[in-house]
PDB file of N, CA and C in Angstrom:
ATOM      1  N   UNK A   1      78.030  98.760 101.927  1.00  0.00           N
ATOM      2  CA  UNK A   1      78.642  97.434 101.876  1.00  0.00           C
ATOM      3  C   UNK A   1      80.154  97.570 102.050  1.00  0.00           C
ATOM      4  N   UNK A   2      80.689  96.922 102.566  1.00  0.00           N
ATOM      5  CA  UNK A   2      82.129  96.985 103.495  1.00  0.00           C
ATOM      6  C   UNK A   2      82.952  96.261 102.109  1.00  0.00           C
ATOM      7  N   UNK A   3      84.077  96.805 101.510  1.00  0.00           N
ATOM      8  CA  UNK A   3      84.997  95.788 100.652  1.00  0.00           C
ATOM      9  C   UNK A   3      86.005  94.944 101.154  1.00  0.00           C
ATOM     10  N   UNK A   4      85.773  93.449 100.609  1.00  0.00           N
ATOM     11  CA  UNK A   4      86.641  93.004 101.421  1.00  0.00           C
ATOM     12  C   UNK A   4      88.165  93.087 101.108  1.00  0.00           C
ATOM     13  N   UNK A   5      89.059  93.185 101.932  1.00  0.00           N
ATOM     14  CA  UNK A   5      90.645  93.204 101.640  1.00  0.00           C
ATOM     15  C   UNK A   5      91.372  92.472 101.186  1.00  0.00           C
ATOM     16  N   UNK A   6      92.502  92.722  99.779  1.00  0.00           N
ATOM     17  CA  UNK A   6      93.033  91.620  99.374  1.00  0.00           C
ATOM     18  C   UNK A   6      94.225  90.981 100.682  1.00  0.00           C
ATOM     19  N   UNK A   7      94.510  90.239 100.473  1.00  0.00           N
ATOM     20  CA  UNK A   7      95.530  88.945 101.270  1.00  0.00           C
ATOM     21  C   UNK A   7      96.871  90.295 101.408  1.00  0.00           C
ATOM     22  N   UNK A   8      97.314  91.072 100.854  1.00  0.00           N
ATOM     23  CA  UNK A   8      98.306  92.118 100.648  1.00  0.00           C
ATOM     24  C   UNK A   8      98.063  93.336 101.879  1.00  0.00           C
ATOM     25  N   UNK A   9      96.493  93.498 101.545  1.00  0.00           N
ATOM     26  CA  UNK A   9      95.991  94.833 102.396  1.00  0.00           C
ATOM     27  C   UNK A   9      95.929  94.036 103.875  1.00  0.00           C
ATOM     28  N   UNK A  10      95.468  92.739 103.880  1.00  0.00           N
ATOM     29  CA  UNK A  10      95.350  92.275 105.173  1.00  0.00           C
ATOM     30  C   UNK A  10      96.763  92.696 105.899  1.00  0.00           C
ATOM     31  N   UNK A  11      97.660  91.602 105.302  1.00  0.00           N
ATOM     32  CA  UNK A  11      98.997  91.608 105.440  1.00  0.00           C
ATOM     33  C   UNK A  11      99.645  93.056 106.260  1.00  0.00           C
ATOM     34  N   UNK A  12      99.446  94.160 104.897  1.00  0.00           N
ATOM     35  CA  UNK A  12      99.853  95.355 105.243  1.00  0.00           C
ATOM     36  C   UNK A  12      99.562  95.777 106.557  1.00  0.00           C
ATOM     37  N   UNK A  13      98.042  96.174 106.921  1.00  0.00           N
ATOM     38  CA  UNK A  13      97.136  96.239 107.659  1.00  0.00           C
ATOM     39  C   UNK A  13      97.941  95.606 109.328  1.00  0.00           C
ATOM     40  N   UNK A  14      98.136  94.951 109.213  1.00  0.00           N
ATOM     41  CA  UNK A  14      98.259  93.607 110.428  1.00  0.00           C
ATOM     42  C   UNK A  14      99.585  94.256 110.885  1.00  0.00           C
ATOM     43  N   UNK A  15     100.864  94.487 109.834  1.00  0.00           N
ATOM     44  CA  UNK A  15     101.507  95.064 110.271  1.00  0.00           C
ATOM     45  C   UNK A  15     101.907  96.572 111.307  1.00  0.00           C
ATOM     46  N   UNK A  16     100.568  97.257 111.076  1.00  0.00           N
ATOM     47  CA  UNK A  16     100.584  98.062 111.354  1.00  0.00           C
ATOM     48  C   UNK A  16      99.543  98.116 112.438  1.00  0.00           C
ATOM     49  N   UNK A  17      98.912  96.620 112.263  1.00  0.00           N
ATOM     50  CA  UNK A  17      98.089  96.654 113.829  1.00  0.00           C
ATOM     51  C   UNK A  17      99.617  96.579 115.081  1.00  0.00           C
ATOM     52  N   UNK A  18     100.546  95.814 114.549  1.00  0.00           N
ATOM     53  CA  UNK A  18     101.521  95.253 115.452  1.00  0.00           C
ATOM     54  C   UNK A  18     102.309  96.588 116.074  1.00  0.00           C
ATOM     55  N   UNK A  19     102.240  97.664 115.101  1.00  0.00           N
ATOM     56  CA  UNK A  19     103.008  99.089 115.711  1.00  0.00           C
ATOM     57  C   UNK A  19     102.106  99.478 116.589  1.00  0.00           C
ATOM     58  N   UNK A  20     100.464  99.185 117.060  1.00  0.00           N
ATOM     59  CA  UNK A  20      99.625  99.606 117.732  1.00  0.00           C
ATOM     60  C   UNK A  20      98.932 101.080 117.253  1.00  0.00           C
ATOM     61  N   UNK A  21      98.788 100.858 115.675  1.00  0.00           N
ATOM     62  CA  UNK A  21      97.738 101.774 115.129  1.00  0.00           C
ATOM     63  C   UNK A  21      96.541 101.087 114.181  1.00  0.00           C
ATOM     64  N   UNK A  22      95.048 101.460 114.569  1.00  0.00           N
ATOM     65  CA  UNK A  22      94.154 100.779 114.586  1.00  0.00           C
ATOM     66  C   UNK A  22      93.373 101.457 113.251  1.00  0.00           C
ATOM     67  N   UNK A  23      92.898 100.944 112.412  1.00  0.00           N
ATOM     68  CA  UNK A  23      92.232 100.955 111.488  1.00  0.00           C
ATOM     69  C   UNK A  23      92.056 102.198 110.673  1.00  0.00           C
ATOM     70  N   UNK A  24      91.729 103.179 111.539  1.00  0.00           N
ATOM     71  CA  UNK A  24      91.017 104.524 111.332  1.00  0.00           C
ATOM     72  C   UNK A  24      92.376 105.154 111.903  1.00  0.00           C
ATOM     73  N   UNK A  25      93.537 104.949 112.355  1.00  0.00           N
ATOM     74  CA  UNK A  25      94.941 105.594 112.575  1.00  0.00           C
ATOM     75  C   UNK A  25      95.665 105.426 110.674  1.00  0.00           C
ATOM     76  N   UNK A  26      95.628 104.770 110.589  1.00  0.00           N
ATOM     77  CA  UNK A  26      96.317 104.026 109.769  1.00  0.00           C
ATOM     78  C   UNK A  26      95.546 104.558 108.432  1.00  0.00           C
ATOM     79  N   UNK A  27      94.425 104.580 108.135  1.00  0.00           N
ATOM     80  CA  UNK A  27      93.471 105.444 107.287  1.00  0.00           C
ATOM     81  C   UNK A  27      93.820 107.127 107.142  1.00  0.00           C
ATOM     82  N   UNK A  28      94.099 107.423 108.524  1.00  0.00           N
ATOM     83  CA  UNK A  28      94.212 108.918 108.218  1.00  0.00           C
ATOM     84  C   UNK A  28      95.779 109.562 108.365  1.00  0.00           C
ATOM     85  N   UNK A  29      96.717 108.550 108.795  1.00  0.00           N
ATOM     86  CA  UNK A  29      98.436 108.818 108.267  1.00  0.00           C
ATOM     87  C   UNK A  29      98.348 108.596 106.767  1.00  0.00           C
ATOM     88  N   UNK A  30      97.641 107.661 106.335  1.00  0.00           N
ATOM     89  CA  UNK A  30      97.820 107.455 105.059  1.00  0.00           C
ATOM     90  C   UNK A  30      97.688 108.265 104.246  1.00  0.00           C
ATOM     91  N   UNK A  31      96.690 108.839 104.265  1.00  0.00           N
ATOM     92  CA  UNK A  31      95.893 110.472 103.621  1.00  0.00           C
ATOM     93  C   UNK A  31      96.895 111.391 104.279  1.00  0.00           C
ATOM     94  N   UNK A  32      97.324 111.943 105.383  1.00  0.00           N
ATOM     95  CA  UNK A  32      98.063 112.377 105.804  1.00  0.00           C
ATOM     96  C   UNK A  32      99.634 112.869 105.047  1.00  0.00           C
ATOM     97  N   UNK A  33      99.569 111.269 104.116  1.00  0.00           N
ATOM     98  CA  UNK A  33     101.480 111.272 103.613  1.00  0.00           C
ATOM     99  C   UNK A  33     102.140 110.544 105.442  1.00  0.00           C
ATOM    100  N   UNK A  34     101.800 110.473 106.167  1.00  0.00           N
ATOM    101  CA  UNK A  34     102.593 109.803 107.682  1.00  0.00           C
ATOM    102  C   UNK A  34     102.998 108.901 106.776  1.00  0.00           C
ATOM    103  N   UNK A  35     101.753 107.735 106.230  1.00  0.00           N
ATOM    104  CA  UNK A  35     102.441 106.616 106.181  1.00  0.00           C
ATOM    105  C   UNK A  35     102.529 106.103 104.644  1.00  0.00           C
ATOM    106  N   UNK A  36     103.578 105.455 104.261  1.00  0.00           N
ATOM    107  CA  UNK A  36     103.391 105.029 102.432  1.00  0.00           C
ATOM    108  C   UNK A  36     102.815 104.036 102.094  1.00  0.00           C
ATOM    109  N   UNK A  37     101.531 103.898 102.323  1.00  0.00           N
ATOM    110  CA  UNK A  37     100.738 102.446 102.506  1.00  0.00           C
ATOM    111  C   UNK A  37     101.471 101.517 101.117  1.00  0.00           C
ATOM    112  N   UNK A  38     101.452 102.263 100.007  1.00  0.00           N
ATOM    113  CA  UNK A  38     101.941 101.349  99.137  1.00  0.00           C
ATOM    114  C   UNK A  38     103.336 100.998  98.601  1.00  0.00           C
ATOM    115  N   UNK A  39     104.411 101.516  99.948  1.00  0.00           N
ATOM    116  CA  UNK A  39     105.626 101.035  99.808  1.00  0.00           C
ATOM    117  C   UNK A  39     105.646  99.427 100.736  1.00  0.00           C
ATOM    118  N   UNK A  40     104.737  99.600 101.052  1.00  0.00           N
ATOM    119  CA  UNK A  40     104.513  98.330 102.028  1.00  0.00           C
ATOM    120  C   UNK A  40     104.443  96.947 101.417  1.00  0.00           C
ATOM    121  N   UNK A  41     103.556  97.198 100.254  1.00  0.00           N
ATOM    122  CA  UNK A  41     102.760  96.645  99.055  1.00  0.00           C
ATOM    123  C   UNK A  41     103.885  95.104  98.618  1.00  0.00           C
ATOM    124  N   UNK A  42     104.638  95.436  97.931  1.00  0.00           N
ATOM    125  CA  UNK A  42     105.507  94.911  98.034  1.00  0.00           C
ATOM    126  C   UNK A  42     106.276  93.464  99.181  1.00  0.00           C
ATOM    127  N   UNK A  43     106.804  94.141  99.533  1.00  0.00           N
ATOM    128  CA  UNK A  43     106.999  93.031 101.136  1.00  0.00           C
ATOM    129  C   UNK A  43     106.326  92.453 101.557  1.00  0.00           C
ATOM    130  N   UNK A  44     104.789  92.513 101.780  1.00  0.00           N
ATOM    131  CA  UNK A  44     104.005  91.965 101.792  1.00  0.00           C
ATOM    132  C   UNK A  44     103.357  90.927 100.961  1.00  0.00           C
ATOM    133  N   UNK A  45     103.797  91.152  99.430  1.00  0.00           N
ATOM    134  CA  UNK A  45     103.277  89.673  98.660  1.00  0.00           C
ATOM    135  C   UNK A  45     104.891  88.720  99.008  1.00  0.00           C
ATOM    136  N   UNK A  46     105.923  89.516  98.952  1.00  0.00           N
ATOM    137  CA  UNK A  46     106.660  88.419  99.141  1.00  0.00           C
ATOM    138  C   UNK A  46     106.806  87.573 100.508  1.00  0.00           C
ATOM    139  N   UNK A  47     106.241  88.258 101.807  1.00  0.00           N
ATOM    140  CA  UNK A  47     106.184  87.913 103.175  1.00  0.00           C
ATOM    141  C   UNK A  47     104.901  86.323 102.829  1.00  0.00           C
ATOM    142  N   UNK A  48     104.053  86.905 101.821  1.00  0.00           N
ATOM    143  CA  UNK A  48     102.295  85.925 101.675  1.00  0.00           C
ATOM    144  C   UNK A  48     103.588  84.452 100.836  1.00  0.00           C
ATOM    145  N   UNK A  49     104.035  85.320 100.082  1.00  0.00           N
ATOM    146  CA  UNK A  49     104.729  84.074  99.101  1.00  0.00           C
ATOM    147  C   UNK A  49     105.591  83.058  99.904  1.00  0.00           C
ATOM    148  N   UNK A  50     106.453  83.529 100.861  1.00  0.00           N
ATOM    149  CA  UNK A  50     107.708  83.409 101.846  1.00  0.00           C
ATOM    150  C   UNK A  50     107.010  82.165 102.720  1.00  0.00           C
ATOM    151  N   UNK A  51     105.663  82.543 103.342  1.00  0.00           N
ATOM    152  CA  UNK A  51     105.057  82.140 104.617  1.00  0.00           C
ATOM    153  C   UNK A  51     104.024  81.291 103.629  1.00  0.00           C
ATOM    154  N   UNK A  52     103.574  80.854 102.692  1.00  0.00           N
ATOM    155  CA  UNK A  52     102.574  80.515 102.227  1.00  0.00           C
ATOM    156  C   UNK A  52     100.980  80.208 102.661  1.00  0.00           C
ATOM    157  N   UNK A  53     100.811  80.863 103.502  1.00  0.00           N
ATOM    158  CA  UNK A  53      99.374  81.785 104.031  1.00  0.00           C
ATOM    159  C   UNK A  53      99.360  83.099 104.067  1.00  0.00           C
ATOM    160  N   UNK A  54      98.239  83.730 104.472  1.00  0.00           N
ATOM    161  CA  UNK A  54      98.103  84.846 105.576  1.00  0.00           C
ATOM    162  C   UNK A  54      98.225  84.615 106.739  1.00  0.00           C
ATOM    163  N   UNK A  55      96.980  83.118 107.439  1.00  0.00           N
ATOM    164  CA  UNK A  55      97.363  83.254 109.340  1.00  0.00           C
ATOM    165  C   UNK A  55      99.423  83.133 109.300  1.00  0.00           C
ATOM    166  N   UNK A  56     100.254  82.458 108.555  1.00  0.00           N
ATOM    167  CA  UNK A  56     101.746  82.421 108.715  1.00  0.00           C
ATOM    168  C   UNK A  56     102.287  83.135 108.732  1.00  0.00           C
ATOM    169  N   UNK A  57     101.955  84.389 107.490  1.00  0.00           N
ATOM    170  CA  UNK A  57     102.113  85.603 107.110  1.00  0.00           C
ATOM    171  C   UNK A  57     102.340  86.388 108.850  1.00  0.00           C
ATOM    172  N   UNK A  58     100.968  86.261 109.364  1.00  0.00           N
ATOM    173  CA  UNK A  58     100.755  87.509 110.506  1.00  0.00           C
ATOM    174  C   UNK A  58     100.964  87.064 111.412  1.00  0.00           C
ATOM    175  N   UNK A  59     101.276  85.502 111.816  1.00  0.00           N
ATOM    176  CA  UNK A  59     102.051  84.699 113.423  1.00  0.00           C
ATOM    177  C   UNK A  59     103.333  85.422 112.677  1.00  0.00           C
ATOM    178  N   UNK A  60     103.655  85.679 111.640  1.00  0.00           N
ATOM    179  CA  UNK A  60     105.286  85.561 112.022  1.00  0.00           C
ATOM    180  C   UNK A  60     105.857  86.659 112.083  1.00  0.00           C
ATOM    181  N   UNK A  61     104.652  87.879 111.696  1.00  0.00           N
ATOM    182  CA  UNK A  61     104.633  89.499 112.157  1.00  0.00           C
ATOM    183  C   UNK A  61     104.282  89.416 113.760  1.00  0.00           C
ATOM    184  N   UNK A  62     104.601  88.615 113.862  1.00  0.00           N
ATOM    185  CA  UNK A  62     103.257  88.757 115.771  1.00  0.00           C
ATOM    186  C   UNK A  62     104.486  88.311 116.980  1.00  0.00           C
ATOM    187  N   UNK A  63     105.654  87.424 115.411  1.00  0.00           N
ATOM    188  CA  UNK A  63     106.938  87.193 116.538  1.00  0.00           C
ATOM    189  C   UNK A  63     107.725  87.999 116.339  1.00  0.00           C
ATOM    190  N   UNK A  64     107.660  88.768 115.234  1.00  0.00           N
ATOM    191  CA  UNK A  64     109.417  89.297 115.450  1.00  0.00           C
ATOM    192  C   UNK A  64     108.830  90.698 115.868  1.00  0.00           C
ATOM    193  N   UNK A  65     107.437  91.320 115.867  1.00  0.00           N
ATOM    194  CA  UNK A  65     106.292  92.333 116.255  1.00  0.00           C
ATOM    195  C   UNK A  65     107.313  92.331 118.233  1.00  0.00           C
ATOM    196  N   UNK A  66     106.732  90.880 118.865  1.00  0.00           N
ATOM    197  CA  UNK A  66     107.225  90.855 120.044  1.00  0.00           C
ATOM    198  C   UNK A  66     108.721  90.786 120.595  1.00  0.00           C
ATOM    199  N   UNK A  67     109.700  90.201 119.683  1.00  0.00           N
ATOM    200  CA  UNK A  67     110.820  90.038 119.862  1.00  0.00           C
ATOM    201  C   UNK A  67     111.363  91.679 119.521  1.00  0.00           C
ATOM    202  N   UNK A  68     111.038  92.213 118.687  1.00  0.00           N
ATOM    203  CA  UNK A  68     111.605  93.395 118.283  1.00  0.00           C
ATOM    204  C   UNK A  68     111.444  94.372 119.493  1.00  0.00           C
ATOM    205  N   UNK A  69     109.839  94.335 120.297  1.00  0.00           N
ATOM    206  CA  UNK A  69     109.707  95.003 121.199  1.00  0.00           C
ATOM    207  C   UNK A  69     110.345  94.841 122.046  1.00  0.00           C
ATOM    208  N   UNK A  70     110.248  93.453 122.512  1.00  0.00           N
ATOM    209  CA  UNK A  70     111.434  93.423 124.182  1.00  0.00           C
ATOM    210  C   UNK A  70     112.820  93.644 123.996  1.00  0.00           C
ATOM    211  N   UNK A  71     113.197  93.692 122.552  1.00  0.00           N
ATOM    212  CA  UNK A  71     114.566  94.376 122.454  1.00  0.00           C
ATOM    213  C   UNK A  71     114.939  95.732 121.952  1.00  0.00           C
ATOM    214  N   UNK A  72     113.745  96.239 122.026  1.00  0.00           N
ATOM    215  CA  UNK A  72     113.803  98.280 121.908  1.00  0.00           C
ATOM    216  C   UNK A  72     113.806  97.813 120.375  1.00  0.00           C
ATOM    217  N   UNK A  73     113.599  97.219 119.372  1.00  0.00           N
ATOM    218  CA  UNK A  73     114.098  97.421 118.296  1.00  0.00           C
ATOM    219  C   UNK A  73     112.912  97.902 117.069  1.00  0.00           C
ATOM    220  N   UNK A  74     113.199  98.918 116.444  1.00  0.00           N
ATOM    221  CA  UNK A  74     111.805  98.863 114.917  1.00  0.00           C
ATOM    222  C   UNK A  74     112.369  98.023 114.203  1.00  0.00           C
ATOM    223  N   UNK A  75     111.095  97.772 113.336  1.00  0.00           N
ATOM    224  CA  UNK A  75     110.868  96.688 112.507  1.00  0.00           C
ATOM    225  C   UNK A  75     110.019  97.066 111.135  1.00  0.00           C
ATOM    226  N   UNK A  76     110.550  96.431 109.975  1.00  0.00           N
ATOM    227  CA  UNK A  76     109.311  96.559 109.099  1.00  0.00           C
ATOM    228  C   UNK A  76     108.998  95.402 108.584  1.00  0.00           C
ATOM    229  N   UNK A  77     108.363  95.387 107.766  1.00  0.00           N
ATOM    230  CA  UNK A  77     108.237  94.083 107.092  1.00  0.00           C
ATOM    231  C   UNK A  77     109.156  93.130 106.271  1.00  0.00           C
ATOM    232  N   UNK A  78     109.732  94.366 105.662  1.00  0.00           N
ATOM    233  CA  UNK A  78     111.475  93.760 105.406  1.00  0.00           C
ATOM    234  C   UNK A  78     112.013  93.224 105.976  1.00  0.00           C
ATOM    235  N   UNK A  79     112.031  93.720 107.663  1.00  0.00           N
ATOM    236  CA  UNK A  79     112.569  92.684 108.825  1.00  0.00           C
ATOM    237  C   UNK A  79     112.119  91.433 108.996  1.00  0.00           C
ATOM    238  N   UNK A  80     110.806  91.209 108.753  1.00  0.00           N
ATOM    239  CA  UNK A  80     109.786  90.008 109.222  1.00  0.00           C
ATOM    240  C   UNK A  80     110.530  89.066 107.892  1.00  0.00           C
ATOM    241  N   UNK A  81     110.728  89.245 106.597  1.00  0.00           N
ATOM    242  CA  UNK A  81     111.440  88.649 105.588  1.00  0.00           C
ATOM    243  C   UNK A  81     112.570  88.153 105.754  1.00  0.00           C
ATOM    244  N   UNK A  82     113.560  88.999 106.787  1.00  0.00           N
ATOM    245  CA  UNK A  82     115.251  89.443 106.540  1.00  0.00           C
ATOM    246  C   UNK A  82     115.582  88.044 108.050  1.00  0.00           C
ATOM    247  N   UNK A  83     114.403  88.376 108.380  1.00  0.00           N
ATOM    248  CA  UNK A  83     114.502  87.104 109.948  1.00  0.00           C
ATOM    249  C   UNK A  83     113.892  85.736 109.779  1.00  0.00           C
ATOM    250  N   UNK A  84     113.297  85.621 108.540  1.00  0.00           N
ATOM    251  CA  UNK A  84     112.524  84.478 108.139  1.00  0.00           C
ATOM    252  C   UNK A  84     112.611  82.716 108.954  1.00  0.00           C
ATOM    253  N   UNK A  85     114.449  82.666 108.663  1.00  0.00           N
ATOM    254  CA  UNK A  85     114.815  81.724 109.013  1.00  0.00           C
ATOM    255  C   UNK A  85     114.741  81.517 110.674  1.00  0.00           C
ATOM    256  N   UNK A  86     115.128  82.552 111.389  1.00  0.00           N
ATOM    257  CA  UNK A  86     115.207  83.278 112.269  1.00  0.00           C
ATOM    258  C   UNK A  86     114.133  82.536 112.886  1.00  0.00           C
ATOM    259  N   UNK A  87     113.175  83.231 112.545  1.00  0.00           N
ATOM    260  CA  UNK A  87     111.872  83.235 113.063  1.00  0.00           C
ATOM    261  C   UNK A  87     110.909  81.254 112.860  1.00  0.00           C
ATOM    262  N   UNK A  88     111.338  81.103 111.788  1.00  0.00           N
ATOM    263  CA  UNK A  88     110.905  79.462 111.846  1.00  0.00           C
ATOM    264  C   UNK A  88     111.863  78.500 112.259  1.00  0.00           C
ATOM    265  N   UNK A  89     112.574  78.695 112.771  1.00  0.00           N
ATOM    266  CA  UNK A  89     113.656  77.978 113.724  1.00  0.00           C
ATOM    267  C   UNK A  89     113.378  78.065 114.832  1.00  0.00           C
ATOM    268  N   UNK A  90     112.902  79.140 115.061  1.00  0.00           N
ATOM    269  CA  UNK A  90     112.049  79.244 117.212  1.00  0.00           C
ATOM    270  C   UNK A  90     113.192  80.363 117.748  1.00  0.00           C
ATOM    271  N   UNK A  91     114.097  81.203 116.763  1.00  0.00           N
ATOM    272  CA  UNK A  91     115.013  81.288 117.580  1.00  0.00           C
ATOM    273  C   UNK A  91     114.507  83.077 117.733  1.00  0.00           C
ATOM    274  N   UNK A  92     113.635  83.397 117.323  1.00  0.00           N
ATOM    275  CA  UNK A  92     112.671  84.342 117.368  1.00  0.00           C
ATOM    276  C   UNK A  92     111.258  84.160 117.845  1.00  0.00           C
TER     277      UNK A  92
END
């Protein structure tokens, strides 16, 4: 039986679909030490709190995901927070 993911893990998760690592990438950096799944933890309830969904939550990882790309730039979720206004203004 498959567990389902809290609103946090989605969140997390989604973010890291947007770097273009897929489920079972992201599973085994984690184990790895690559990635700090639970420094993520964090930013993510305040991104759920910020956006008051998940689908808001992950459109608004999905814009600054694309804006960041066409401008060479990384991003974390801190960013997706730090651009908030940014980003619900259209100007992202």
């Amino acid at each position: 039986m498959e567990r389902k993911l809290t609103l946090i893990q989605q969140i997390v998760n989604h973010y890291f679909f947007s770097l273009g690592l897929d489920l079972e990438e992201i599973k085994e950096q984690a184990k790895n030490g690559e990635i700090n799944y639970p420094r993520h933890t964090r930013s993510a309830q305040q991104l759920l709190e910020l956006a008051g969904s998940i689908e808001k939550a992950k459109e608004s990882i999905d814009k600054l995901a694309k804006w960041a790309d066409s401008n060479s730039l990384e991003y974390t979720l801190d960013t997706v927070i730090k651009k908030w206004l940014e980003i619900e203004s259209g100007k992202i």
